[in-house]
Structure formats: C-alpha cells, structure tokens
Protein backbone atom coordinates (compact mmCIF):
# COMPACT_ATOMS: atom_id res chain seq x y z
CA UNK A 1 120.02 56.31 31.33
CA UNK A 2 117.46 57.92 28.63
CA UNK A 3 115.04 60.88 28.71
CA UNK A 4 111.40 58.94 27.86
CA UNK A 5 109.79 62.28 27.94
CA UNK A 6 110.71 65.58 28.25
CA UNK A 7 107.96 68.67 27.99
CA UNK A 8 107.56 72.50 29.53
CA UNK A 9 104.63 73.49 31.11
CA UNK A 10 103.06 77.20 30.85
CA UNK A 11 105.02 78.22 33.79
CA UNK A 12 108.32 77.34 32.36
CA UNK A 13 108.63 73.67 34.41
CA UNK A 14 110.50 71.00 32.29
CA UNK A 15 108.94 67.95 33.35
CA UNK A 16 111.17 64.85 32.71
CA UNK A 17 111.19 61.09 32.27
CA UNK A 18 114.49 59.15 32.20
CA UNK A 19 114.81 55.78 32.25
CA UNK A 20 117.65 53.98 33.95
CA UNK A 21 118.48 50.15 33.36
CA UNK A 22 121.41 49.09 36.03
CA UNK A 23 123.96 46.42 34.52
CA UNK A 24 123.11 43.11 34.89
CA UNK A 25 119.41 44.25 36.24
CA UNK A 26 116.48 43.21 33.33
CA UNK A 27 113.74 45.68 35.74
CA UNK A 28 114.08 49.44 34.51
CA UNK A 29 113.70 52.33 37.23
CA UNK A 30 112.23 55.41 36.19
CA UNK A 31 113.26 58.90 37.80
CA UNK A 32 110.66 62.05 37.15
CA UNK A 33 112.15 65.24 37.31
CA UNK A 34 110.14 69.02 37.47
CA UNK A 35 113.17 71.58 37.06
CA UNK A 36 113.01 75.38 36.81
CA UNK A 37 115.67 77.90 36.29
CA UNK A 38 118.02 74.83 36.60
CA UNK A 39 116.74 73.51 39.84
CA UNK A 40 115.38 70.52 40.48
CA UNK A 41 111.93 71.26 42.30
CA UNK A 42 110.84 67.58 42.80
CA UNK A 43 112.37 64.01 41.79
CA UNK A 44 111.17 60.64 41.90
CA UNK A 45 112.36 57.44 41.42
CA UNK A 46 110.12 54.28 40.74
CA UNK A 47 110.82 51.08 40.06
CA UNK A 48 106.64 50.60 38.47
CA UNK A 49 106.18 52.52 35.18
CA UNK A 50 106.86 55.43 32.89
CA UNK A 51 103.28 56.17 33.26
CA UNK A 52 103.23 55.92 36.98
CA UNK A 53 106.52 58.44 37.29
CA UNK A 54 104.49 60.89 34.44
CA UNK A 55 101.41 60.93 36.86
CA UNK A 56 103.32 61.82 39.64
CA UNK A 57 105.11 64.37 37.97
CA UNK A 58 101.73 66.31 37.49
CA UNK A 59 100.57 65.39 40.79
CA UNK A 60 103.18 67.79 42.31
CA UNK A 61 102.61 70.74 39.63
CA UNK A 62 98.81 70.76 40.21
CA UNK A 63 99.38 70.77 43.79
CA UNK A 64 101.58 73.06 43.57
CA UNK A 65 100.24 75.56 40.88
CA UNK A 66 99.34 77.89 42.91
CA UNK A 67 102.58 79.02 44.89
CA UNK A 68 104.19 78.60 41.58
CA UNK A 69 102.16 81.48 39.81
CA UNK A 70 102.64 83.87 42.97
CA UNK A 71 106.46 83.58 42.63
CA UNK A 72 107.97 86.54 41.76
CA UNK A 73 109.66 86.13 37.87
C-alpha cells in the first residue's frame, strides 16, 4: 500500500489516496480517505481509478462543507 496523494483542505481535512496492489492480483484498488483530528470522516475503496477515488473524495467535502464550518473548533 502507497499514499498517491495526500493534501489538507482549508478546514484542516487531509484528503488521501493510497493505492493497494494484493499479491498475486495485477488490478490495483484505490482507498480515499478524508480524516480530521485523527478520525476518519469518510473512506472509499474502488477498484476504477485514482482519479475516480480523488473525485469522490471532494464529492463528500462539498457536500458536506457546510456542517463542517458550523462545528465547533
């Protein structure tokens, strides 16, 4: 397993790409993390692309944005 991409957003999120390639599997699966404060706030694992996991990872924190800013820090 690898981290493909790793950023933080303005609100503190690390959004993450790893890449995971089973033994004796040639098809990579790709997991997309958002943590905060060391919680995992939404994960998902695809067996497509990097790009598809990345666009679902800011899928959830637009849809999201909004409770996220009216959290207390």
């Amino acid at each position: 397993m690898r981290t493909i991409y790793q950023s933080t957003d303005d609100l503190g999120h690390t959004l993450r790409a790893l890449k995971m390639i089973k033994e004796g599997h040639n098809d990579p699966v790709y997991m997309g993390l958002v943590i905060q404060d060391r919680e995992v706030l939404f994960r998902t694992r695809e067996n497509s692309s990097r790009e598809f996991v990345l666009q679902k990872i800011k899928e959830f924190v637009a849809g999201n944005a909004a409770s996220f800013e009216s959290q207390p820090a």
